[in-house]
Protein backbone atom coordinates (compact mmCIF):
# COMPACT_ATOMS: atom_id res chain seq x y z
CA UNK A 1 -28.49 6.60 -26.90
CA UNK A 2 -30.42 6.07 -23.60
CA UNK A 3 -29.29 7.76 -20.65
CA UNK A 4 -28.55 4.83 -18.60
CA UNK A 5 -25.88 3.39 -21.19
CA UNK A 6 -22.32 2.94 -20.75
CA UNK A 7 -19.20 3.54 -23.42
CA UNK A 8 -16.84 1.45 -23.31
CA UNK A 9 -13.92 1.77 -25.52
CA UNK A 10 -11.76 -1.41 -26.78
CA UNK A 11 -8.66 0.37 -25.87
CA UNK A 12 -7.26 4.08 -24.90
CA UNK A 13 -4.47 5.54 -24.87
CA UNK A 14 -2.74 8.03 -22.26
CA UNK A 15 -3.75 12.12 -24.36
CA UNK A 16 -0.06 13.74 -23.76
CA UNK A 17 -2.04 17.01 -24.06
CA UNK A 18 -4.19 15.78 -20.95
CA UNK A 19 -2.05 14.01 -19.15
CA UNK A 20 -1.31 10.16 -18.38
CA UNK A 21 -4.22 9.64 -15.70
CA UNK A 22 -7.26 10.09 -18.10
CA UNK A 23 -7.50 7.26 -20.05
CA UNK A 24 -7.59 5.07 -16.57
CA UNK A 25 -10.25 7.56 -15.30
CA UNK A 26 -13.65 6.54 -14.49
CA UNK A 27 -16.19 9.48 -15.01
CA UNK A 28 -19.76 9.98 -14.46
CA UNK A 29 -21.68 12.16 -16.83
CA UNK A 30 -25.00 13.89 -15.02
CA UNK A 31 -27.22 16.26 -17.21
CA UNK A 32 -30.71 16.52 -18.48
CA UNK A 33 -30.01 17.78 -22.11
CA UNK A 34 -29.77 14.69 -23.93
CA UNK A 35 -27.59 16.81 -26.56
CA UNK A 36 -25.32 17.67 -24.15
CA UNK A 37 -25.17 14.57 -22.31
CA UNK A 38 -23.75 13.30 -26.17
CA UNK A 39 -21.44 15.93 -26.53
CA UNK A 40 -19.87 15.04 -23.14
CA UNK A 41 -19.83 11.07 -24.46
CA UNK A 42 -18.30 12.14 -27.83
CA UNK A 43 -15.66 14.21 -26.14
CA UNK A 44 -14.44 11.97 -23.18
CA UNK A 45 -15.93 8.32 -24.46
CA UNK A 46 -12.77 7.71 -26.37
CA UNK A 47 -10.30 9.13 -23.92
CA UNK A 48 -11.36 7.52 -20.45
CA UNK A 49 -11.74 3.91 -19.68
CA UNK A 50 -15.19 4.44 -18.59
CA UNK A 51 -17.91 6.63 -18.68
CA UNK A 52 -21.13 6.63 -17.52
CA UNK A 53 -24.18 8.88 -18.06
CA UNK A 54 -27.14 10.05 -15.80
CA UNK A 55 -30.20 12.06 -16.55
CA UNK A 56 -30.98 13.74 -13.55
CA UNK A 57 -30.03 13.30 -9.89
CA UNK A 58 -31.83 10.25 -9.11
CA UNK A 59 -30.11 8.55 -11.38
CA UNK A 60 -26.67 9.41 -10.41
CA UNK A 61 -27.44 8.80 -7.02
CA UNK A 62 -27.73 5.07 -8.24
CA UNK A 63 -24.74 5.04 -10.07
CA UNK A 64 -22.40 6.29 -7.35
CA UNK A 65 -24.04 3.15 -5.63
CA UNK A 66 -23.19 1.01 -7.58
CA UNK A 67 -19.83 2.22 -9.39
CA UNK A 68 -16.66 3.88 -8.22
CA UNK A 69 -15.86 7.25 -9.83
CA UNK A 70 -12.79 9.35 -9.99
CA UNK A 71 -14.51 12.87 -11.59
CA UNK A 72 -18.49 13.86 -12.03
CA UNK A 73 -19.53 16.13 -14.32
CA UNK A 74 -22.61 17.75 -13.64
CA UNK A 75 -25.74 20.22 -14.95
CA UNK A 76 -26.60 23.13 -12.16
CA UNK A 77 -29.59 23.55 -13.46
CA UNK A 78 -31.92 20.49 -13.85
CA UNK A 79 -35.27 19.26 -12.85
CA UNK A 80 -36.06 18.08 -9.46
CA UNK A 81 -32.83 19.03 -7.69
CA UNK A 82 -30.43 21.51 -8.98
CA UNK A 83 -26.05 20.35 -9.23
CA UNK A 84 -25.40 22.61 -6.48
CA UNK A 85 -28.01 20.70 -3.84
CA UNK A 86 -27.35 17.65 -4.91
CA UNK A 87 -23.47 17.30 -4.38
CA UNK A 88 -23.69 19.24 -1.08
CA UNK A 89 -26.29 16.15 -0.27
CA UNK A 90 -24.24 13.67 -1.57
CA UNK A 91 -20.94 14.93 0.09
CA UNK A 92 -23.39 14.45 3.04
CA UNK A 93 -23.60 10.67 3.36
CA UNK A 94 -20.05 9.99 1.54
CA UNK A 95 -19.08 10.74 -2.04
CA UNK A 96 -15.53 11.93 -2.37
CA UNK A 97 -14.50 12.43 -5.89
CA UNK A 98 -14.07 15.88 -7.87
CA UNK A 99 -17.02 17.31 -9.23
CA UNK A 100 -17.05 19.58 -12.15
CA UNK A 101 -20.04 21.74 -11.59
CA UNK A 102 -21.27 23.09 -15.34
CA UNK A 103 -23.04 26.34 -14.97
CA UNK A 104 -24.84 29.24 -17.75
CA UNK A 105 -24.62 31.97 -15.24
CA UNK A 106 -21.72 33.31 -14.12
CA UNK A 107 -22.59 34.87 -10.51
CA UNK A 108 -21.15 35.00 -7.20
CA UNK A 109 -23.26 33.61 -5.47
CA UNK A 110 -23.61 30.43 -7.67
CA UNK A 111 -19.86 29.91 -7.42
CA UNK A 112 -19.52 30.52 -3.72
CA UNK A 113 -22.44 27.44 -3.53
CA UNK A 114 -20.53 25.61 -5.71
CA UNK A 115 -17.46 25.47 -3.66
CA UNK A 116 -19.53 25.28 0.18
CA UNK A 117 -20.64 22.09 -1.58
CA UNK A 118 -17.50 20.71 -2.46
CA UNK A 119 -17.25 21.04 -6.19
CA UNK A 120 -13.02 21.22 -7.56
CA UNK A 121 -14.29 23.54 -10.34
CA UNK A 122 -16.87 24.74 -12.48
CA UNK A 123 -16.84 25.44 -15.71
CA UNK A 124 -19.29 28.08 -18.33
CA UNK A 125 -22.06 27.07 -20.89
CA UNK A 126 -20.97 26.96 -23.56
CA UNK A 127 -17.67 25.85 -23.34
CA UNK A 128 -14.94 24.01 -25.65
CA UNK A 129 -14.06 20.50 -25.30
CA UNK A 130 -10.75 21.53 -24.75
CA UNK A 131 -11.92 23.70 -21.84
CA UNK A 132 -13.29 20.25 -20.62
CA UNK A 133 -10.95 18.06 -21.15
CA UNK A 134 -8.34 20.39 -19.00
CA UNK A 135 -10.48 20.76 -16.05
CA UNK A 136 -10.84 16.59 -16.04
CA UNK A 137 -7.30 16.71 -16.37
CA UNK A 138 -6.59 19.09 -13.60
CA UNK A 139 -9.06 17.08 -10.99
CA UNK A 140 -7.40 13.82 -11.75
CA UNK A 141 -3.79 15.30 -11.30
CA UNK A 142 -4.93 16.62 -8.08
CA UNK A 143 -6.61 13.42 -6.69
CA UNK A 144 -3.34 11.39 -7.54
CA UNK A 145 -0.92 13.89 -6.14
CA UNK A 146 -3.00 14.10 -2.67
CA UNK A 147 -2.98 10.71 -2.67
CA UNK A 148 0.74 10.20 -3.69
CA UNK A 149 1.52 12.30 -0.84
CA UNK A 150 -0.70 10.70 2.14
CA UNK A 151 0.31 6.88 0.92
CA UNK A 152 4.35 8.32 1.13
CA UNK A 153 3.91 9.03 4.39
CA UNK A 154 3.47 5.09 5.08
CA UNK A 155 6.19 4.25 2.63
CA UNK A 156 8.58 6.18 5.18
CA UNK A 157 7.42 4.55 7.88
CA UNK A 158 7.88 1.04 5.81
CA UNK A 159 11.15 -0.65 5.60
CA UNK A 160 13.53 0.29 2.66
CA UNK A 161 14.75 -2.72 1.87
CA UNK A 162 12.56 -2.68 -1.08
CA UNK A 163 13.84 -0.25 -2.43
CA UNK A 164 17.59 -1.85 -2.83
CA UNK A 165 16.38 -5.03 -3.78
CA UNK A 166 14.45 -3.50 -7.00
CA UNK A 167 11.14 -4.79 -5.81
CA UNK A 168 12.92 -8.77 -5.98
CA UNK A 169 13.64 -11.61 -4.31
CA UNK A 170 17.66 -11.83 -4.76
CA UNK A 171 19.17 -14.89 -4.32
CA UNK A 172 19.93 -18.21 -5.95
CA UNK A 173 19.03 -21.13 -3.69
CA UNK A 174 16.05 -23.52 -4.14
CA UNK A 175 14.27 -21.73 -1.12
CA UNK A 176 14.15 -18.51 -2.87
CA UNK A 177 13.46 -19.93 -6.36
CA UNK A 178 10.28 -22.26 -5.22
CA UNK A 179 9.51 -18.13 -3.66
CA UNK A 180 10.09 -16.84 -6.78
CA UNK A 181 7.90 -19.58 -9.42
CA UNK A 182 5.18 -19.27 -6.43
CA UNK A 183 4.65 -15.75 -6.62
CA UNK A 184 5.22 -15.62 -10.82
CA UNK A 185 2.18 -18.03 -11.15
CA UNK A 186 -0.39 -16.38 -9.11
CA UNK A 187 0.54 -12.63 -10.01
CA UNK A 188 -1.59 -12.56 -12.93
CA UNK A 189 -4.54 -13.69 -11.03
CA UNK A 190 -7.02 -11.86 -8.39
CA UNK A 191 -6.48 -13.88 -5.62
CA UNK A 192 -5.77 -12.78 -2.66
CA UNK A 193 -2.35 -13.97 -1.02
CA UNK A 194 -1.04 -14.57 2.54
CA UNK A 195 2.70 -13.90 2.99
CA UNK A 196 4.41 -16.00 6.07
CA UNK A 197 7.91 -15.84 7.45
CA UNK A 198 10.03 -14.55 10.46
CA UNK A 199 10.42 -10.42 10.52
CA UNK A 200 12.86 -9.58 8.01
CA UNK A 201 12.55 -12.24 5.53
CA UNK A 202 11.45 -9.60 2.69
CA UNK A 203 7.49 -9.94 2.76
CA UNK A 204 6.85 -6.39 1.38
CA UNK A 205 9.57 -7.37 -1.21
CA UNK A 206 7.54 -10.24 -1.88
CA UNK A 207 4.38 -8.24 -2.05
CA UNK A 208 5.50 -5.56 -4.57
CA UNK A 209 7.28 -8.15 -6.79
CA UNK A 210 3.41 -9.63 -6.95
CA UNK A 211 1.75 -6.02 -7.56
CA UNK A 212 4.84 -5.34 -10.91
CA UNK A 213 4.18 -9.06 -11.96
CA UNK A 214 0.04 -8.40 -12.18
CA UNK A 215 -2.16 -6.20 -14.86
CA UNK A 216 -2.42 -4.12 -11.84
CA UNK A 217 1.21 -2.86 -12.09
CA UNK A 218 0.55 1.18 -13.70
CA UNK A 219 -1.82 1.10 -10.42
CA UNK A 220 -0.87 2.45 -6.64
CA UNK A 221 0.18 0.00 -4.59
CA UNK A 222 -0.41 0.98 -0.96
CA UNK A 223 1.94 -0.28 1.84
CA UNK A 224 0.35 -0.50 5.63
CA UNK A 225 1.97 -1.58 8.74
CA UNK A 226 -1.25 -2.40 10.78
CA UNK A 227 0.87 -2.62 13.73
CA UNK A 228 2.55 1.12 13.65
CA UNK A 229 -1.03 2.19 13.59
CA UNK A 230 -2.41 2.89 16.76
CA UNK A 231 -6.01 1.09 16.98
CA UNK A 232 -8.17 3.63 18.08
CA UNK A 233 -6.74 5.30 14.57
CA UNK A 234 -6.92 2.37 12.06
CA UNK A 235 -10.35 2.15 11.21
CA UNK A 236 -10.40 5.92 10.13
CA UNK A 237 -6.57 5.53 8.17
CA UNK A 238 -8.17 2.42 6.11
CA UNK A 239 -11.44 3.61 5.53
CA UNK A 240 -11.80 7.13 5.69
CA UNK A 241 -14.19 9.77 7.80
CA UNK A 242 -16.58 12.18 6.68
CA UNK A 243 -16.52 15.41 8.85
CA UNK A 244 -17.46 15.47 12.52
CA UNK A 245 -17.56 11.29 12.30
CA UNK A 246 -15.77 11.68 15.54
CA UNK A 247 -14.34 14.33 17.60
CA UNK A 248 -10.70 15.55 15.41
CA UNK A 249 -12.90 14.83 12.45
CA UNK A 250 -12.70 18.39 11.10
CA UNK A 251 -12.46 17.29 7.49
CA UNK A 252 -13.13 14.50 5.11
CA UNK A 253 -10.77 12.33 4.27
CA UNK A 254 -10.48 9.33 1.89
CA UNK A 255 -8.98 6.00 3.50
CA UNK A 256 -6.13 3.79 2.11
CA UNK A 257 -8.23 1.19 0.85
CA UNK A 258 -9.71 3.96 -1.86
CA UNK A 259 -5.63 4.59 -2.49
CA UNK A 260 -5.15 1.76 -3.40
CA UNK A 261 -8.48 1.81 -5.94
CA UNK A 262 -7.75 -0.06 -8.87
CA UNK A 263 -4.04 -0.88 -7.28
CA UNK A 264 -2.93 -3.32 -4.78
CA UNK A 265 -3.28 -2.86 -0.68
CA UNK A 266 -0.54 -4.61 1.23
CA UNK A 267 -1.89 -5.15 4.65
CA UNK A 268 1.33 -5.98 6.87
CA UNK A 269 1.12 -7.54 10.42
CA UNK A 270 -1.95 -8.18 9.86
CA UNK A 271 -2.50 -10.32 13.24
CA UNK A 272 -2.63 -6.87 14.94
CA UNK A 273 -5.55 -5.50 13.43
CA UNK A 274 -8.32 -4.76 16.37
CA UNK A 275 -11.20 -7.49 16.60
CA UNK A 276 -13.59 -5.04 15.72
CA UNK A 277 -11.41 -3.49 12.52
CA UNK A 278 -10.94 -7.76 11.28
CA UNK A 279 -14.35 -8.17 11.39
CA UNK A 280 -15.31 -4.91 9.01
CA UNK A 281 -11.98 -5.86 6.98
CA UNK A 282 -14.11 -9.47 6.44
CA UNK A 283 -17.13 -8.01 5.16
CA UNK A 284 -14.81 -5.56 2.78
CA UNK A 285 -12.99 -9.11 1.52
CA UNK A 286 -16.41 -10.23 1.03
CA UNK A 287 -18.66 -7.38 -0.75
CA UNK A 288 -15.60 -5.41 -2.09
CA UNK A 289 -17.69 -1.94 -0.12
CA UNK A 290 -16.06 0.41 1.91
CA UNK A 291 -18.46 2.50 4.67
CA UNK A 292 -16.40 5.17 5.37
CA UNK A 293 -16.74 6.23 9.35
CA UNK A 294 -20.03 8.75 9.40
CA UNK A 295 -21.01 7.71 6.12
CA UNK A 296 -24.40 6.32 4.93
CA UNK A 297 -23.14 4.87 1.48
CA UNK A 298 -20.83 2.13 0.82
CA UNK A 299 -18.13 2.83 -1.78
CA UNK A 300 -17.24 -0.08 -4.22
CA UNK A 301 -13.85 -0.73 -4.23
CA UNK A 302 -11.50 -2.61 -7.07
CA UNK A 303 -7.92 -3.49 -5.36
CA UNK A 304 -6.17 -6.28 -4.71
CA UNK A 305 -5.01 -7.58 -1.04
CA UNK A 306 -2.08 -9.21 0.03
CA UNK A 307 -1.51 -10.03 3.45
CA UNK A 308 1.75 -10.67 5.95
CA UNK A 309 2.38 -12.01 9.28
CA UNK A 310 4.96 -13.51 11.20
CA UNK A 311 2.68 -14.88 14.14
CA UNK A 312 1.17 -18.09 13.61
CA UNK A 313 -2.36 -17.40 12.94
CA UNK A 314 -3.76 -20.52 13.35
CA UNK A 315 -2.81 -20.36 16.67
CA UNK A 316 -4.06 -16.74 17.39
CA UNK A 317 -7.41 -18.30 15.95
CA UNK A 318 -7.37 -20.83 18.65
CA UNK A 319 -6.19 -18.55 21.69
CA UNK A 320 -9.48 -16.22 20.41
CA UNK A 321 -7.29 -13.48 19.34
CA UNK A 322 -7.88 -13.46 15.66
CA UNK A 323 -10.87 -14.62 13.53
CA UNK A 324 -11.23 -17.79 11.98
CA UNK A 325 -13.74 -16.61 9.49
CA UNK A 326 -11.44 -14.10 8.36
CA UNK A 327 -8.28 -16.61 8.58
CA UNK A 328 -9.88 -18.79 6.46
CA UNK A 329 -10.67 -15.98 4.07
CA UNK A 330 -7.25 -14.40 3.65
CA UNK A 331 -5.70 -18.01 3.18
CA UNK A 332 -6.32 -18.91 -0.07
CA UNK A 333 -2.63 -18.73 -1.26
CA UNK A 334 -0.36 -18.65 1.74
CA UNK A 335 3.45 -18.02 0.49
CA UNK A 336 6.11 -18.58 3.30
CA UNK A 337 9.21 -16.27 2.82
CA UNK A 338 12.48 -19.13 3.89
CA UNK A 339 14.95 -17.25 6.81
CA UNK A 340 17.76 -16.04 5.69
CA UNK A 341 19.70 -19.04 7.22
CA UNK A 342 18.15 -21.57 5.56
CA UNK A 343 19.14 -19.86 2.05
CA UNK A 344 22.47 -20.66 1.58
CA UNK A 345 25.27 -18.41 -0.19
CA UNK A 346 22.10 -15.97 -0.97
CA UNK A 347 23.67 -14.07 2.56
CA UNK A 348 27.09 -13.52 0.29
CA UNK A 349 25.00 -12.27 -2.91
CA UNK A 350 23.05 -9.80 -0.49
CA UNK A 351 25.97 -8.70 1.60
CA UNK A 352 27.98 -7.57 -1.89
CA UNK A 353 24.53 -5.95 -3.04
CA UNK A 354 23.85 -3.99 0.03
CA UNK A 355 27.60 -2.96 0.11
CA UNK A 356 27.65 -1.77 -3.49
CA UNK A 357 24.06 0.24 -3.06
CA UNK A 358 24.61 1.57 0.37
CA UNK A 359 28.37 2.94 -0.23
CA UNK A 360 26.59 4.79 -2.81
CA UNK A 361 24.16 5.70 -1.20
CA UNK A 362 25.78 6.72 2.02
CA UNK A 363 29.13 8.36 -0.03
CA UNK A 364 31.44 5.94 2.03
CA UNK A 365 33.70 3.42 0.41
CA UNK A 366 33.24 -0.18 0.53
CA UNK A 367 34.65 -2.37 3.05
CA UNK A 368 36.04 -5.55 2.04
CA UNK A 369 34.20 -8.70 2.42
CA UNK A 370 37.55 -11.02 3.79
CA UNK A 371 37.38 -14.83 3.60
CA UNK A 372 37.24 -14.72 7.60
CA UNK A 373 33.76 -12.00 6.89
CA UNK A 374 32.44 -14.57 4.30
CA UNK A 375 33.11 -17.51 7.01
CA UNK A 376 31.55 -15.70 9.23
CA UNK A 377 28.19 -14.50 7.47
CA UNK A 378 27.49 -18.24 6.34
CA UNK A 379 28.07 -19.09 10.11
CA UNK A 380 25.76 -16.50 11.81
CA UNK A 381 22.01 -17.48 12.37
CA UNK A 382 20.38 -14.21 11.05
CA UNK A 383 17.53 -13.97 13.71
CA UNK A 384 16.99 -10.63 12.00
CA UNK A 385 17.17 -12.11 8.39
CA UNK A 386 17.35 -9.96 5.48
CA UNK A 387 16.88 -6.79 7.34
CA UNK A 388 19.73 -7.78 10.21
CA UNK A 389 21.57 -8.05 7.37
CA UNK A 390 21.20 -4.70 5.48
CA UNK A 391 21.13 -2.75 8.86
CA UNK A 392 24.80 -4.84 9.63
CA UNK A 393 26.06 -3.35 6.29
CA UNK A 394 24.65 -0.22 7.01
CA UNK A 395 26.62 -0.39 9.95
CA UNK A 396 29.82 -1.48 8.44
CA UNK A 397 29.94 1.39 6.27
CA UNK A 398 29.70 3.69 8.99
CA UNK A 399 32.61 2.62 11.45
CA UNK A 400 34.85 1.26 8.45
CA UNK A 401 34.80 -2.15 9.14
CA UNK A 402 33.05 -5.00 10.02
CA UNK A 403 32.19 -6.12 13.86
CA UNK A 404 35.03 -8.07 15.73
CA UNK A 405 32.89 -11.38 15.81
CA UNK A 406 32.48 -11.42 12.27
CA UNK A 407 36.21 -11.25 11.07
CA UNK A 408 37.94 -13.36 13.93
CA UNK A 409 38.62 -16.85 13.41
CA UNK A 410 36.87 -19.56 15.29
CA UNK A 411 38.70 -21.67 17.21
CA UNK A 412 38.78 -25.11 15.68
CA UNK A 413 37.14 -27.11 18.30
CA UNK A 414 34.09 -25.18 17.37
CA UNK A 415 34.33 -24.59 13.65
CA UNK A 416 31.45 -26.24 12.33
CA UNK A 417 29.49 -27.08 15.33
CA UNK A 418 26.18 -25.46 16.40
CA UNK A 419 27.92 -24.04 19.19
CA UNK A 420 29.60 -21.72 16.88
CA UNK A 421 26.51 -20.03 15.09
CA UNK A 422 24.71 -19.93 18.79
CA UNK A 423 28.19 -18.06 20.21
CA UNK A 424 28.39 -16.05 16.93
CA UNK A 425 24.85 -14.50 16.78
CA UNK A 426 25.06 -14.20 20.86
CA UNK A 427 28.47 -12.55 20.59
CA UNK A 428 26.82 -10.24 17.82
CA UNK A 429 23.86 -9.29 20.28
CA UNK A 430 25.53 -8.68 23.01
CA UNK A 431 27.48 -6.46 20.93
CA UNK A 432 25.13 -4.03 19.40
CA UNK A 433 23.58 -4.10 22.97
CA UNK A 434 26.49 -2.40 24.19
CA UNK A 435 26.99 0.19 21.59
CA UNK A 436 23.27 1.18 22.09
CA UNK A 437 24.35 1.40 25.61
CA UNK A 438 21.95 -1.14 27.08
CA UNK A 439 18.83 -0.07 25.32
CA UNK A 440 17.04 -3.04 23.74
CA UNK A 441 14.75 -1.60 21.48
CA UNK A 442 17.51 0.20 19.78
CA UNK A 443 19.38 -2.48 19.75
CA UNK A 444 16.12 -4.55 18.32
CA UNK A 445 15.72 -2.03 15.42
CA UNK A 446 19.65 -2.07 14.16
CA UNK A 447 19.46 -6.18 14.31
CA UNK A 448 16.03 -6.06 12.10
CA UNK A 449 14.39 -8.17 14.90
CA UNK A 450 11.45 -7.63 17.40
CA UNK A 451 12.30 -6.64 21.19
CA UNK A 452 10.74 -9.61 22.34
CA UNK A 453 13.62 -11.81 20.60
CA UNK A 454 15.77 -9.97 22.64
CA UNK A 455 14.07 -10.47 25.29
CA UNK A 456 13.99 -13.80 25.12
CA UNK A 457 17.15 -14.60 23.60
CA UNK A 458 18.22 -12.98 27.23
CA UNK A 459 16.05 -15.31 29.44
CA UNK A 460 17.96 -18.08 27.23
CA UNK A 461 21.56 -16.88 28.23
CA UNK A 462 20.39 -15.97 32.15
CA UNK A 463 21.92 -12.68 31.52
C-alpha cells in the first residue's frame, strides 16, 4: 500500500472497549517501517473514520497542512529527523493534537524529551494492539473532556432558556411555524445561516434546534456571545495562541472555532465583533483555515456557522461599522425569530411551561395563572420577549405571586386600546425598577432586555 494512501472505511462503529470517540477520530499514522506503518492501518483502519499514513517527517508535515487531526502516532527513530525533534518543531509553528510518541528504548532521557516536546504518551516497541488502541482512547477522552470543560464555561455565561425549551421553538402560531419549516429545511444542509430578531426572541434556541436537526448533531456545538467578550480577548478565545504570542500567553491553547471541529459554532451578537477580528472571521468563512495567534500554519477547520444579531446590519454596513463583504457572506439564509407579541396565545403555552419547569426546578409551588394573569400576558408588549417572560416566571415563583399590574383589571375605557399594553408594559418597568432600587441594568437583566431600552423607554415617558 503506498505510504501516501488513505483508509477509508464505509462505516464504523463506536468500540465499547475503547470508548465512543474513536470511530469519529481522525488519526495520522507517521513511521518509516512500511510493516509497521500496516500494522498500525490494520489495527485502527476499521475503528476510526479516518486515517492517514506518512513515511517520514516531511511527509507528515504536509498532511497536518492539509488535514485536521485529533491523535498522531509517531516513529522516534526515523531518517532525517527523529519523532522527538520533529513534534517539538511542529508544536513550534502550531500543531495541537495528542501525539503518541512510539519508542524501542526505554530511557529517561528519551521520555523526559518526549514530554518537553509535547507528546500525551509514549508507548514501547513492540507493543499489543490493545496497548494501542487504549492510549488512542485515552488521548481522545482527554481532548474532549478539556474541551467539554472550556466550551461550559460559555454555556454559563449563555442564556438558559435553551435548556427549558428542549432545544425548540414552542409555540403554535403561524409566526413560529413558518420559524419552525424554515429552519427544518435547511438543517440538513451546510449553509451557513443568519438568525434576526429583537433580544430575547430565542435565537440560540433557534440555533441548537438547527445543530440536533443536521448530520452534525453527535458533534459539539459551541455557543459564543461575541459581545461578553472583551475585544482585546476575542481573537485569542476564537482562534487560539501558541505560547508567548502575546504577553499572558504562558501556554498554548486551542480556540473555539477548533471546539467546535466537526460540530457547529454559534457566533451570537455578531455585530460586535472588532473590525479587525470580522475581517480574519471573513477569510476563515472563506478558506475554512484557522491561524492561530503566533502561529505559522493554518489549521483546516470542518464546522458549521450560524450567526445572530439584533442590530440591523445593513445599516451598520452603511454607518462603516460592520463589513459589507462579510455581511454579504454570512447572509445566505437569514431567519428572523417573530417577538413574542406578535405570536399570539404562544405567551400562555410558554408561561404554563416555564411555570411547570421552574417550580421544579426552583422547589417552589406553582402559582396560578388567573383569567385576569392570562388577560394580562396577551395584553403586555414583551419588549423583553421570550426571556422577559421566563425571568417574570422566575420571579413569580419567588414572591408567590404574580406582579400587581398583571392580575388587576383594566379599567374598561382602556380594555383593548393601545393605551393599555403601552400603560401595562410601562407600569411593569417602572416596577421592577423599583424593586432593583433604581438600578437599570439590573432591572434590564430581570426584564430580558438591553439597558439602552430602558433608557430609552425613559426619554419616551420624560421620567
Amino acid at each position: 500500500m503506498p505510504a501516501d494512501a488513505v483508509r477509508k472505511p464505509r462505516e464504523t462503529v463506536a468500540d465499547p472497549e475503547f470508548g465512543p470517540w474513536l470511530a469519529q477520530a481522525s488519526i495520522l499514522v507517521i513511521d518509516d517501517e512500511p510493516g509497521m506503518r500496516n500494522f498500525l492501518m490494520r489495527t485502527l483502519g476499521p475503528r476510526c473514520k479516518r486515517l492517514e499514513e506518512a513515511a517520514d517527517a516531511e511527509e507528515a508535515s504536509r498532511k497536518l497542512d492539509e488535514h485536521h487531526f485529533d491523535v498522531v502516532i509517531l516513529d522516534n527513530i526515523m531518517p532525517g529527523k527523529n519523532g522527538v525533534d520533529w513534534l517539538a518543531e511542529q508544536r513550534g509553528i502550531g500543531f495541537f493534537a495528542d501525539a503518541i510518541l512510539m519508542t524501542a528504548y526505554a530511557d529517561l532521557e528519551t521520555a523526559i524529551r518526549a514530554l518537553r516536546a509535547g507528546a500525551a504518551d509514549f508507548i514501547l516497541k513492540p507493543f499489543r494492539s490493545n496497548q494501542l488502541l487504549n492510549a488512542v482512547a485515552r488521548c481522545l477522552d482527554r481532548v474532549r473532556l478539556q474541551r467539554e470543560n472550556y466550551v461550559l464555561r460559555y454555556e454559563l455565561k449563555s442564556t438558559s432558556d435553551h435548556i427549558l425549551l428542549r432545544d425548540k421553538l414552542i409555540g403554535e402560531s403561524a409566526a413560529i411555524a413558518r420559524v419552525r419549516q424554515t429552519i427544518a429545511r435547511v438543517a440538513p444542509l451546510p449553509t451557513s445561516v443568519l438568525l434576526t430578531g429583537q433580544s430575547g426572541t430565542g435565537k440560540e434556541v433557534a440555533a441548537r434546534s438547527l445543530h440536533s436537526l443536521s448530520d452534525r448533531a453527535d458533534k459539539p456545538f459551541v455557543p459564543v456571545n461575541c459581545a461578553a467578550i472583551p475585544p482585546d480577548m476575542i481573537e485569542s478565545e476564537l482562534f487560539g495562541h501558541l505560547k508567548g504570542a502575546f504577553t499572558s500567553a504562558e501556554g498554548a491553547r486551542e480556540g473555539l472555532f477548533m471546539h467546535a471541529q466537526g460540530g457547529t459554532l454559534f457566533l451570537d451578537e455578531i455585530g460586535e465583533l472588532p473590525p479587525l477580528t470580522q475581517s480574519k472571521l471573513l477569510r476563515v468563512l472563506e478558506d475554512r483555515r484557522v491561524r492561530p495567534l503566533g502561529s505559522e500554519r493554518e489549521i483546516p477547520v470542518d464546522l458549521r456557522f450560524v450567526f445572530a444579531t439584533n442590530a440591523d446590519l445593513k445599516a451598520e454596513v452603511e454607518k462603516g461599522r460592520f463589513r459589507a463583504d462579510l455581511f454579504f457572506r454570512i447572509n445566505v439564509m437569514q431567519i428572523n425569530l417573530p417577538p413574542l407579541k406578535e405570536r399570539g396565545d404562544d405567551v400562555q403555552e410558554l408561561t404554563a411551561l416555564f411555570m411547570r419547569k421552574l417550580s421544579s426546578q426552583l422547589g417552589m409551588p406553582p402559582v396560578p395563572i388567573d383569567p385576569e394573569v392570562r388577560a394580562a400576558l396577551a395584553r403586555y408588549g414583551w419588549p423583553g420577549n421570550v426571556r422577559e417572560l421566563r425571568n417574570l416566571v422566575e420571579r413569580t415563583l419567588i414572591l408567590g405571586r404574580f406582579p400587581e399590574e398583571f392580575t388587576e383589571e383594566p379599567g374598561e375605557e382602556t380594555v383593548g386600546s393601545e393605551g393599555s399594553l403601552a400603560e401595562i408594559e410601562r407600569q411593569h418597568i417602572l416596577a421592577v425598577l423599583r424593586e432593583t432600587a433604581g438600578d437599570r441594568d439590573k432591572a434590564a437583566k430581570r426584564l430580558g432586555i438591553s439597558r439602552k431600552t430602558i433608557d430609552r423607554k425613559f426619554a419616551a415617558w420624560n421620567v
